[in-house]
C-alpha atoms as a PDB file:
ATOM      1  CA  UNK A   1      10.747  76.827   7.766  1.00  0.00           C
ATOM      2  CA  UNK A   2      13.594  75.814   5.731  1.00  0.00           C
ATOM      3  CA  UNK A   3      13.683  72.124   7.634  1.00  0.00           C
ATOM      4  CA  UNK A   4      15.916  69.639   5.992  1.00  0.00           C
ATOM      5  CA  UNK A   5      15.596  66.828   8.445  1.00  0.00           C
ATOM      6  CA  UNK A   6      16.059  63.503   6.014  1.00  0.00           C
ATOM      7  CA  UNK A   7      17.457  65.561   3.250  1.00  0.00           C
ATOM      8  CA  UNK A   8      20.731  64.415   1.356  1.00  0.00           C
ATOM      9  CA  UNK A   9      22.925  66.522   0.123  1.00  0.00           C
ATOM     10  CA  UNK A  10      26.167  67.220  -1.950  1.00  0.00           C
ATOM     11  CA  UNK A  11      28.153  69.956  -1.927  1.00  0.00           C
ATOM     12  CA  UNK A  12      30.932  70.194  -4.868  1.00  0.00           C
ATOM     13  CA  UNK A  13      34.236  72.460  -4.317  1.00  0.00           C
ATOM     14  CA  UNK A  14      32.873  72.148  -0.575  1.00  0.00           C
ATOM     15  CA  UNK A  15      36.588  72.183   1.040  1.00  0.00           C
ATOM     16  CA  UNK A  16      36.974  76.039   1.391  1.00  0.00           C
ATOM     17  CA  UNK A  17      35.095  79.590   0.918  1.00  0.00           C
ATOM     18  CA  UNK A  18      31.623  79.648  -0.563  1.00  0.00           C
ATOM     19  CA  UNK A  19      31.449  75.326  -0.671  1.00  0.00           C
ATOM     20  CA  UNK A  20      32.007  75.189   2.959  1.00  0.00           C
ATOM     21  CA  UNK A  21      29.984  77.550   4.084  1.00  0.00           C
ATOM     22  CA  UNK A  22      26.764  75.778   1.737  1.00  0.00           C
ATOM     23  CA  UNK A  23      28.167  72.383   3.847  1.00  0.00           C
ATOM     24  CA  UNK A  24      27.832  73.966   7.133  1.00  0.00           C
ATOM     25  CA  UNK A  25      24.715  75.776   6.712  1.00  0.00           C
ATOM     26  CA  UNK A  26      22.741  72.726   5.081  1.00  0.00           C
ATOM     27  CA  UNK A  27      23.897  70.625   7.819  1.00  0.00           C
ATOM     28  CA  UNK A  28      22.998  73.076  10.139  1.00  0.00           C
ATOM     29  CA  UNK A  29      19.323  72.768   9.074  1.00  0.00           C
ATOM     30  CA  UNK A  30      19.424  69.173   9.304  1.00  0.00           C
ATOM     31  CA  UNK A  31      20.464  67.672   6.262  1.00  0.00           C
ATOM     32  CA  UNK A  32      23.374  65.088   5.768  1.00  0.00           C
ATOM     33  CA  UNK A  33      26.150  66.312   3.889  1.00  0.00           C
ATOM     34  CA  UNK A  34      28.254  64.854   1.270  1.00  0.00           C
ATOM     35  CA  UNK A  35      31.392  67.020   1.195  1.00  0.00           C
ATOM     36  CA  UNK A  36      33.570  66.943  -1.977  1.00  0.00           C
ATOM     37  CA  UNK A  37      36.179  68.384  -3.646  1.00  0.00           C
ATOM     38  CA  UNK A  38      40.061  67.550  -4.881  1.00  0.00           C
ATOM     39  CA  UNK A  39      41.355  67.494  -1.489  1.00  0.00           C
ATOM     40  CA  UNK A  40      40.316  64.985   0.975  1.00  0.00           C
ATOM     41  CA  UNK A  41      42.053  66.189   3.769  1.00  0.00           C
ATOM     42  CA  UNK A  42      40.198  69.273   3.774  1.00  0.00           C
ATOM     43  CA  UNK A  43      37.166  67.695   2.845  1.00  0.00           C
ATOM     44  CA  UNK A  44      37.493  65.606   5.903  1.00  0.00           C
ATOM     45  CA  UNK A  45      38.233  68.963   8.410  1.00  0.00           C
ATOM     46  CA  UNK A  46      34.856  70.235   7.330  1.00  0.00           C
ATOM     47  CA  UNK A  47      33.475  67.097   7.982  1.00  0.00           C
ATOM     48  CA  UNK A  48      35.051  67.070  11.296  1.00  0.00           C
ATOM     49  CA  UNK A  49      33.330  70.611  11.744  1.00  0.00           C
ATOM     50  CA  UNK A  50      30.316  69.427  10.725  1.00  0.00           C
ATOM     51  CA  UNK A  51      30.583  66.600  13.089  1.00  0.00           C
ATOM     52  CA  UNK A  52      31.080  68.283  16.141  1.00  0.00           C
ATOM     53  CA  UNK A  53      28.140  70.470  15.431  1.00  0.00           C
ATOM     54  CA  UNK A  54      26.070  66.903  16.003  1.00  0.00           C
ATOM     55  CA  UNK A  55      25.316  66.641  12.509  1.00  0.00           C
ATOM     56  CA  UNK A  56      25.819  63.642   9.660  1.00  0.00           C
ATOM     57  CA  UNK A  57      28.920  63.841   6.800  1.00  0.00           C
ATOM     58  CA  UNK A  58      30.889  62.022   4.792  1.00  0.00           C
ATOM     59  CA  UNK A  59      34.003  63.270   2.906  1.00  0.00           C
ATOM     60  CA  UNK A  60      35.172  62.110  -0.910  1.00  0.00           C
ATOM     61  CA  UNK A  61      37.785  63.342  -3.343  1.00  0.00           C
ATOM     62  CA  UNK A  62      35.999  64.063  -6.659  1.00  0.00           C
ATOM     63  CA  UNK A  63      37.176  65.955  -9.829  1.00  0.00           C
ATOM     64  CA  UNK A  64      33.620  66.926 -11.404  1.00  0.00           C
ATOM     65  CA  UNK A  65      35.303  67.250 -14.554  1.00  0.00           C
ATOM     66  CA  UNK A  66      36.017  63.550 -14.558  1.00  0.00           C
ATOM     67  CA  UNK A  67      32.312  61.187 -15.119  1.00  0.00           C
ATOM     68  CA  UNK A  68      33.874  58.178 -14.130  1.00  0.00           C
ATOM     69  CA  UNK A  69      34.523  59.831 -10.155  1.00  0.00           C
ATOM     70  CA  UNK A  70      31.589  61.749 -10.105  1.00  0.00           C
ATOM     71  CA  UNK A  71      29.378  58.458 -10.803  1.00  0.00           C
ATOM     72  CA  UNK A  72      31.462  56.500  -8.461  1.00  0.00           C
ATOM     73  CA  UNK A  73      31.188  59.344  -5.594  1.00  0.00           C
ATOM     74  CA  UNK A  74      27.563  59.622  -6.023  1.00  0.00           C
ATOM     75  CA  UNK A  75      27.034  56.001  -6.060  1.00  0.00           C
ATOM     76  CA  UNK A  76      28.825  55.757  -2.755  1.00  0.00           C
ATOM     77  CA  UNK A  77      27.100  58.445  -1.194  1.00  0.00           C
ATOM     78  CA  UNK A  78      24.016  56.994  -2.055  1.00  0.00           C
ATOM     79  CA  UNK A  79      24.728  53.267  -0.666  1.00  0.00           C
ATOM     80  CA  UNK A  80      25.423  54.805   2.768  1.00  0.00           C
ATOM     81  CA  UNK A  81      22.890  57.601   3.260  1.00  0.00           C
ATOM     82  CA  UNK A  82      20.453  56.101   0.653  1.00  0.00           C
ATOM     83  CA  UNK A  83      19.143  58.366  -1.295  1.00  0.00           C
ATOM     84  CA  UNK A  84      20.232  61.878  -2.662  1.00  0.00           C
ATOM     85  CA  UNK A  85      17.925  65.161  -2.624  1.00  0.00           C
ATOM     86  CA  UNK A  86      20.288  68.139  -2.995  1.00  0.00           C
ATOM     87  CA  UNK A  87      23.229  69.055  -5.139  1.00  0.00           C
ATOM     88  CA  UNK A  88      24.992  72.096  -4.889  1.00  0.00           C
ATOM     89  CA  UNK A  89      27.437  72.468  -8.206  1.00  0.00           C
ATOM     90  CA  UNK A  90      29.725  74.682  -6.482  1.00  0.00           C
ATOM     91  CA  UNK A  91      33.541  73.801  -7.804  1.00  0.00           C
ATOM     92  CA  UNK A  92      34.756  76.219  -9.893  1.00  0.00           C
ATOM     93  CA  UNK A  93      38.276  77.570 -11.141  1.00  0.00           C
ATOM     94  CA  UNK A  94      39.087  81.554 -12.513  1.00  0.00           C
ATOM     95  CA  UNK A  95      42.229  81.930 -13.302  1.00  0.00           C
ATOM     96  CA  UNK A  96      43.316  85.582 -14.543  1.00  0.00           C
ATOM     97  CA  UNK A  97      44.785  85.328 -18.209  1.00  0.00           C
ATOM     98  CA  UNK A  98      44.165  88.205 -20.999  1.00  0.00           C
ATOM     99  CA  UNK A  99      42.410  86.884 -23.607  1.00  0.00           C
ATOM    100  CA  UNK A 100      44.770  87.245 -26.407  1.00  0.00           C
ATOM    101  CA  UNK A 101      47.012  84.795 -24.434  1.00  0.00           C
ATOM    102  CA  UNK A 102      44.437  82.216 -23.356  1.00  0.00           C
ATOM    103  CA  UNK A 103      45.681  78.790 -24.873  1.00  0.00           C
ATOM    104  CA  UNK A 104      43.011  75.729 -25.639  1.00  0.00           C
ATOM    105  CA  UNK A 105      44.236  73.714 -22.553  1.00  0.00           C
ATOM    106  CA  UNK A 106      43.543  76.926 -20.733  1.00  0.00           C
ATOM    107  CA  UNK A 107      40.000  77.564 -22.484  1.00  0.00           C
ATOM    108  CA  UNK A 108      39.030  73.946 -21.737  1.00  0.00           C
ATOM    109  CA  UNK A 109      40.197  73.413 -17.794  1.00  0.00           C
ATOM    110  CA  UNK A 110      38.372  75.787 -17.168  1.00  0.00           C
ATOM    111  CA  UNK A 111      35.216  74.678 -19.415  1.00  0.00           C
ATOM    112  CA  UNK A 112      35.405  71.288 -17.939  1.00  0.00           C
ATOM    113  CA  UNK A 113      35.381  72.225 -14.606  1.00  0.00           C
ATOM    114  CA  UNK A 114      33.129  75.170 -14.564  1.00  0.00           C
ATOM    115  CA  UNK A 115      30.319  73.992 -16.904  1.00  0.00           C
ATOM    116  CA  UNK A 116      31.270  70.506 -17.918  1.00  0.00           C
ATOM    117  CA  UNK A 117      31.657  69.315 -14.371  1.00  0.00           C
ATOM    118  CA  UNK A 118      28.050  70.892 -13.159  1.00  0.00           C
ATOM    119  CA  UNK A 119      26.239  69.039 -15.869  1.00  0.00           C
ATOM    120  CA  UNK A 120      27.968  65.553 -15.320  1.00  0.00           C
ATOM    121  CA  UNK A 121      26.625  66.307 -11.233  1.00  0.00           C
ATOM    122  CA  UNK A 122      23.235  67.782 -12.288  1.00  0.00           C
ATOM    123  CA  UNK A 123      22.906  64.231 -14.539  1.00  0.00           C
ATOM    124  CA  UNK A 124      23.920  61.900 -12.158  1.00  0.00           C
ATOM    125  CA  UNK A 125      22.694  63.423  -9.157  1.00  0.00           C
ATOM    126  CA  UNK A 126      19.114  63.681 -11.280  1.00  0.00           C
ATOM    127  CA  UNK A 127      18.518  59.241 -11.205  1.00  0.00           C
ATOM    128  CA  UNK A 128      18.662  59.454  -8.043  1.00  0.00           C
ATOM    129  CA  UNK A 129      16.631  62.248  -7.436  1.00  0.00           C
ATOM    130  CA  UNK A 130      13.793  60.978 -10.069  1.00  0.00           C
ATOM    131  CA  UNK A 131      13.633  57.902  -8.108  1.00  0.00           C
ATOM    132  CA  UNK A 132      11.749  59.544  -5.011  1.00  0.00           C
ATOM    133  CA  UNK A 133      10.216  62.495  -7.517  1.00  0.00           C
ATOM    134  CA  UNK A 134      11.537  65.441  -5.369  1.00  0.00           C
ATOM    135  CA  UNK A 135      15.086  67.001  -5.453  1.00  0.00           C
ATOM    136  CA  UNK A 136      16.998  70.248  -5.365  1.00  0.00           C
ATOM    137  CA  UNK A 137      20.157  71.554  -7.870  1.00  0.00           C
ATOM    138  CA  UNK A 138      21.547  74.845  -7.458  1.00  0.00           C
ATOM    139  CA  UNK A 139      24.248  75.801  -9.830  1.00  0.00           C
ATOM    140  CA  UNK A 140      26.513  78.445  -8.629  1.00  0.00           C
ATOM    141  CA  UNK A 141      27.238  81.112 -11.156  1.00  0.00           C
ATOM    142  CA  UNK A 142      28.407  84.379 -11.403  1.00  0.00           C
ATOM    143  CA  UNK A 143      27.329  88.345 -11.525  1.00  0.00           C
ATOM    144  CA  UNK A 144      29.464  88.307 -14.571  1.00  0.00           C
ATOM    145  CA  UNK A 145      27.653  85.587 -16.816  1.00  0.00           C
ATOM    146  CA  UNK A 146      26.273  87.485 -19.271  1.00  0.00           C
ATOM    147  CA  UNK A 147      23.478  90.173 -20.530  1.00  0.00           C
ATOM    148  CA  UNK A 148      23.444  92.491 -17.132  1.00  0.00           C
ATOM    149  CA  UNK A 149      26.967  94.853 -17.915  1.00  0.00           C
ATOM    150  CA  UNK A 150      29.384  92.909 -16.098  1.00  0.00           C
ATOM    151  CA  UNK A 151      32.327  91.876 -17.483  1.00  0.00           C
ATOM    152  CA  UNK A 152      35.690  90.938 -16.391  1.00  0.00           C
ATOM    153  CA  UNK A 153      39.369  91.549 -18.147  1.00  0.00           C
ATOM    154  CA  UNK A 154      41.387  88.940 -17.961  1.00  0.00           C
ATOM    155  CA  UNK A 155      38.428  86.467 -17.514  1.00  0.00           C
ATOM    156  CA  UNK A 156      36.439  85.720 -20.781  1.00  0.00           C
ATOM    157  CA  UNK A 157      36.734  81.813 -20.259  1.00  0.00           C
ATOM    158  CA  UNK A 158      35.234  82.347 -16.753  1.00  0.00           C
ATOM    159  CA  UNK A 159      32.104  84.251 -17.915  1.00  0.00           C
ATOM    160  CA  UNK A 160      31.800  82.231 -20.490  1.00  0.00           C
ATOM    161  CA  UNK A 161      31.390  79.082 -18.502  1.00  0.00           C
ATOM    162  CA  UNK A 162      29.193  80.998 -15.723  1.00  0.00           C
ATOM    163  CA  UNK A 163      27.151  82.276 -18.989  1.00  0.00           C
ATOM    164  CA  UNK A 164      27.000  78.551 -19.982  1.00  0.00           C
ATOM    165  CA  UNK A 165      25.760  77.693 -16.499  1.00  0.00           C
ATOM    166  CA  UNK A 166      22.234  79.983 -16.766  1.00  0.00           C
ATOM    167  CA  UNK A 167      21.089  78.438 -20.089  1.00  0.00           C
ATOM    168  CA  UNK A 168      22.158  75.233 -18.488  1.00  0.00           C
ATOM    169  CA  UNK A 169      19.704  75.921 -15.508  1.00  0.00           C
ATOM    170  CA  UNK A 170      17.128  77.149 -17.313  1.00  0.00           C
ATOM    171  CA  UNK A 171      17.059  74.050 -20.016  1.00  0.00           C
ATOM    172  CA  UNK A 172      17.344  71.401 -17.108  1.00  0.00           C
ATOM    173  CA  UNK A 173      15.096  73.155 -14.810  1.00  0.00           C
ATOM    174  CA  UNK A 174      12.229  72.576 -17.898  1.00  0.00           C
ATOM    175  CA  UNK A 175      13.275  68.962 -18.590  1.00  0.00           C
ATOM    176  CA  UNK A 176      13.498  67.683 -15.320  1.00  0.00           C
ATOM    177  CA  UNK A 177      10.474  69.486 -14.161  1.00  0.00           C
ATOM    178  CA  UNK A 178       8.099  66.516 -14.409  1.00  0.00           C
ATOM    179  CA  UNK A 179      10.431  64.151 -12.348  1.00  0.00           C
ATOM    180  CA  UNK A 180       9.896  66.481  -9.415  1.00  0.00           C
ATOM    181  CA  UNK A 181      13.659  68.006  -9.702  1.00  0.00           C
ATOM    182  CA  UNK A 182      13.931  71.825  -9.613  1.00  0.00           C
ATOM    183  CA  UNK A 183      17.191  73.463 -10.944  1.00  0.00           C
ATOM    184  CA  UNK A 184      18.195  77.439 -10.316  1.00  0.00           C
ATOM    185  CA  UNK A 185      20.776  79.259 -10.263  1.00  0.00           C
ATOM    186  CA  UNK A 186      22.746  81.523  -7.773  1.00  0.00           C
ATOM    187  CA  UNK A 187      24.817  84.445  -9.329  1.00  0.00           C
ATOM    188  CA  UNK A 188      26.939  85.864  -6.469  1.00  0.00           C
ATOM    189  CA  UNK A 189      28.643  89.495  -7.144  1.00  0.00           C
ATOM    190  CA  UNK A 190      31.744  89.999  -5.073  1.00  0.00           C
ATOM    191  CA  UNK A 191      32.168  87.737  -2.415  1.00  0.00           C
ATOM    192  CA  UNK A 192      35.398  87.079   0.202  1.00  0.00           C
ATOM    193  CA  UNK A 193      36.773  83.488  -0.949  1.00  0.00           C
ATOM    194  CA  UNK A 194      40.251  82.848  -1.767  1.00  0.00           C
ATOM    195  CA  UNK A 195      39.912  82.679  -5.180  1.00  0.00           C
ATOM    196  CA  UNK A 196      38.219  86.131  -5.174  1.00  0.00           C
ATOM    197  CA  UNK A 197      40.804  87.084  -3.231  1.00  0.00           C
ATOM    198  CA  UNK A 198      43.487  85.817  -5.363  1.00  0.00           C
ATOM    199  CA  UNK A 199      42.203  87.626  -8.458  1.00  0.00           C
ATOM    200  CA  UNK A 200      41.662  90.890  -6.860  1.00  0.00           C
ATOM    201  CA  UNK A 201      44.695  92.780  -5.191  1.00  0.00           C
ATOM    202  CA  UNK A 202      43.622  94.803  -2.331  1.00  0.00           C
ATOM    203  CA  UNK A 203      43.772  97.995  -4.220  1.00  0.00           C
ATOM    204  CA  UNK A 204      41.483  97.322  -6.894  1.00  0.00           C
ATOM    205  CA  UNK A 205      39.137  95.660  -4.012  1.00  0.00           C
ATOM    206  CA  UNK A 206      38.812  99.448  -2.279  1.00  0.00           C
ATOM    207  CA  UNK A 207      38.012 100.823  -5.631  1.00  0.00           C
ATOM    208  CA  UNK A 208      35.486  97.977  -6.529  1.00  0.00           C
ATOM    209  CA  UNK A 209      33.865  98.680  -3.118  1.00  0.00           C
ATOM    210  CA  UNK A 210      32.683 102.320  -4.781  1.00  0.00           C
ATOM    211  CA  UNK A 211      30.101 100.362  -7.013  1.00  0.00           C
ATOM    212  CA  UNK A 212      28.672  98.330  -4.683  1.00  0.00           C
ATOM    213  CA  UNK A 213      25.955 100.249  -2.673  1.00  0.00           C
ATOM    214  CA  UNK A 214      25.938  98.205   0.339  1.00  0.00           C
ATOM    215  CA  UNK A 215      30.040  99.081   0.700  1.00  0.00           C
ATOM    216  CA  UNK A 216      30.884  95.852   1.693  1.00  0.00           C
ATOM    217  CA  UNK A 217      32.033  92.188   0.132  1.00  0.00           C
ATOM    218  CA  UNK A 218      29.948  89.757   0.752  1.00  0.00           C
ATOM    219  CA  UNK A 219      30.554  86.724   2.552  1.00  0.00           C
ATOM    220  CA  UNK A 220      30.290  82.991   2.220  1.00  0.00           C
ATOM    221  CA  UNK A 221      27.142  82.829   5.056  1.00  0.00           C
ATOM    222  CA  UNK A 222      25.240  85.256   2.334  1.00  0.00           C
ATOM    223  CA  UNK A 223      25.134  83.218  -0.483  1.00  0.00           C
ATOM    224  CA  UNK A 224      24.414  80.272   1.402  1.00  0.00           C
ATOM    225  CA  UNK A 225      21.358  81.488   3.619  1.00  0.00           C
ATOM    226  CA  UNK A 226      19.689  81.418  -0.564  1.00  0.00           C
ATOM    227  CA  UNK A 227      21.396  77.860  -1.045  1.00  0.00           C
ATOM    228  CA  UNK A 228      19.100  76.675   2.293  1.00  0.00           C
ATOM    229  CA  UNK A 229      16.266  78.556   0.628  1.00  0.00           C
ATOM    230  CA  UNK A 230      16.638  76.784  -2.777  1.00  0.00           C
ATOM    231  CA  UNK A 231      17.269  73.436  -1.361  1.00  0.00           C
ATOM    232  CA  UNK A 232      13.894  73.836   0.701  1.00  0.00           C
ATOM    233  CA  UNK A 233      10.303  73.052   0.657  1.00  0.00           C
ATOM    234  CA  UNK A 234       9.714  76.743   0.627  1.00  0.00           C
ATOM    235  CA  UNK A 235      11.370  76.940  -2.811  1.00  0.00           C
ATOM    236  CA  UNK A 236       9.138  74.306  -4.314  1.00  0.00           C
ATOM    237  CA  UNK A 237       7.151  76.898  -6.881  1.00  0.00           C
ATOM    238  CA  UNK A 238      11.011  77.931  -8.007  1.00  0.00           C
ATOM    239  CA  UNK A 239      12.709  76.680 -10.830  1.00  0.00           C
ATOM    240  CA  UNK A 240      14.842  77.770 -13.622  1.00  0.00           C
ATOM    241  CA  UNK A 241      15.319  80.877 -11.489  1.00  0.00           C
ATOM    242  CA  UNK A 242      18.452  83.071 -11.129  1.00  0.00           C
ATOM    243  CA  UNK A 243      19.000  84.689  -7.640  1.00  0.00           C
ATOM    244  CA  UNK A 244      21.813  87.813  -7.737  1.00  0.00           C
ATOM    245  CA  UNK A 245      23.535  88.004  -4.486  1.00  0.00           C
ATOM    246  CA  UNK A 246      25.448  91.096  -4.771  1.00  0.00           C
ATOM    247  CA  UNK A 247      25.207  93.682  -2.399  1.00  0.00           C
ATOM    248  CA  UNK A 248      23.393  95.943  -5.095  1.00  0.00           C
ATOM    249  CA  UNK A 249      25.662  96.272  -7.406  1.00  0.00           C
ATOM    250  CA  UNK A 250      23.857  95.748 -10.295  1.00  0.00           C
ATOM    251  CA  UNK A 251      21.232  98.121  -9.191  1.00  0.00           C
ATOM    252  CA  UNK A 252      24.015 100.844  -8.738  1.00  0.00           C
END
């Protein structure tokens, strides 16, 4: 189960945390990797990784926010591996701002990479999937995207652009049904990344850990064990689907 042998795939935001860890494990089942993100020198050390492990990559800088890279990127890719069957729109930014002091530039960085830059991937990475009728987009969004209690001070631009991302999956996952392209979504809960990290002081993170009932974060590996399961054959009668990875917190 869960073979990718002679799968492509692309990973966005793939240097670090959550990104690398959807890199490693789909290359670990088989699948070449396209690693991207803003840094290519870290792209390239997971490449290295992924390398050493006997397994295909290739590393490119790419700002999703920005069409004109994410075309040329996916072009590339797809002149040296040939096709494309999986994306993974995993770049994303949260940065911690009240929202009576949130400024436009603010509101739209973090629109245009959050839930701008997924769609311009999802589109481009869906020609090339259309031409062999079978491909794979998971869109990584968030516990805290709407309609299930979660909220976060200090972050309405963030869950508004995770929001953005589940209507987004659910409208592509109907349109793009017939060229054989299924589109979910993953919503982790509290996971250890650096950005989570970052956001979180280590106080607040022991007093978080009450809610969750499995009293632990969650790591990278746990969200992407579903990304291999999405990206699969096995997840063929899935689409437009939101999996909650979150220790139980929202069952709490």
């Amino acid at each position: 189960m869960f073979d990718l042998q002679n799968k492509v795939a692309l990973v966005t935001g793939a240097r670090r945390g959550m990104g690398k860890a959807h890199a490693l494990a789909l290359a670990s089942q088989g699948a070449k990797v396209i690693v991207t993100d803003i840094d290519l020198a870290e792209c390239q050390a997971v490449v290295d990784e992924i390398k050493s492990k006997g397994r295909e990559a290739i590393a490119f800088k790419m700002d999703v926010s920005n069409a004109l890279e994410v075309d040329a990127v996916i072009t590339a890719a797809v002149a040296q591996f040939g096709r494309l069957d999986i994306l993974v729109n995993n770049a994303g930014i949260y940065v911690s701002k009240a929202a009576l002091d949130i400024t436009e530039a603010d509101w739209d960085n973090t629109i245009d990479i959050n839930l701008k830059g997924q769609f311009l991937c999802a589109q481009r990475a869906a020609r090339e999937m259309a031409k062999n009728k079978w491909g794979r987009i998971i869109n990584i969004a968030s516990v805290a995207s709407g309609q299930v209690g979660v909220g976060i001070i200090g972050g309405v631009h963030y869950t508004a652009s995770k929001g953005g991302v589940l209507g987004m999956t659910e409208a592509l996952a109907d349109e793009w049904a017939s060229l054989g392209i299924n589109v979910n979504a993953i919503a982790p809960g509290a996971i250890d990344t650096p950005i989570a990290s970052a956001a979180m002081p280590k106080g607040a993170m022991d007093m978080f850990l009450q809610k969750i009932p499995l009293k632990r974060i969650g790591k990278p590996e746990d969200v992407a064990a579903a990304v291999v399961f999405l990206s699969s054959e096995e997840a063929g009668y899935m689409t437009g689907s939101t999996v909650y990875i979150d220790g139980g917190w929202l069952a709490a």
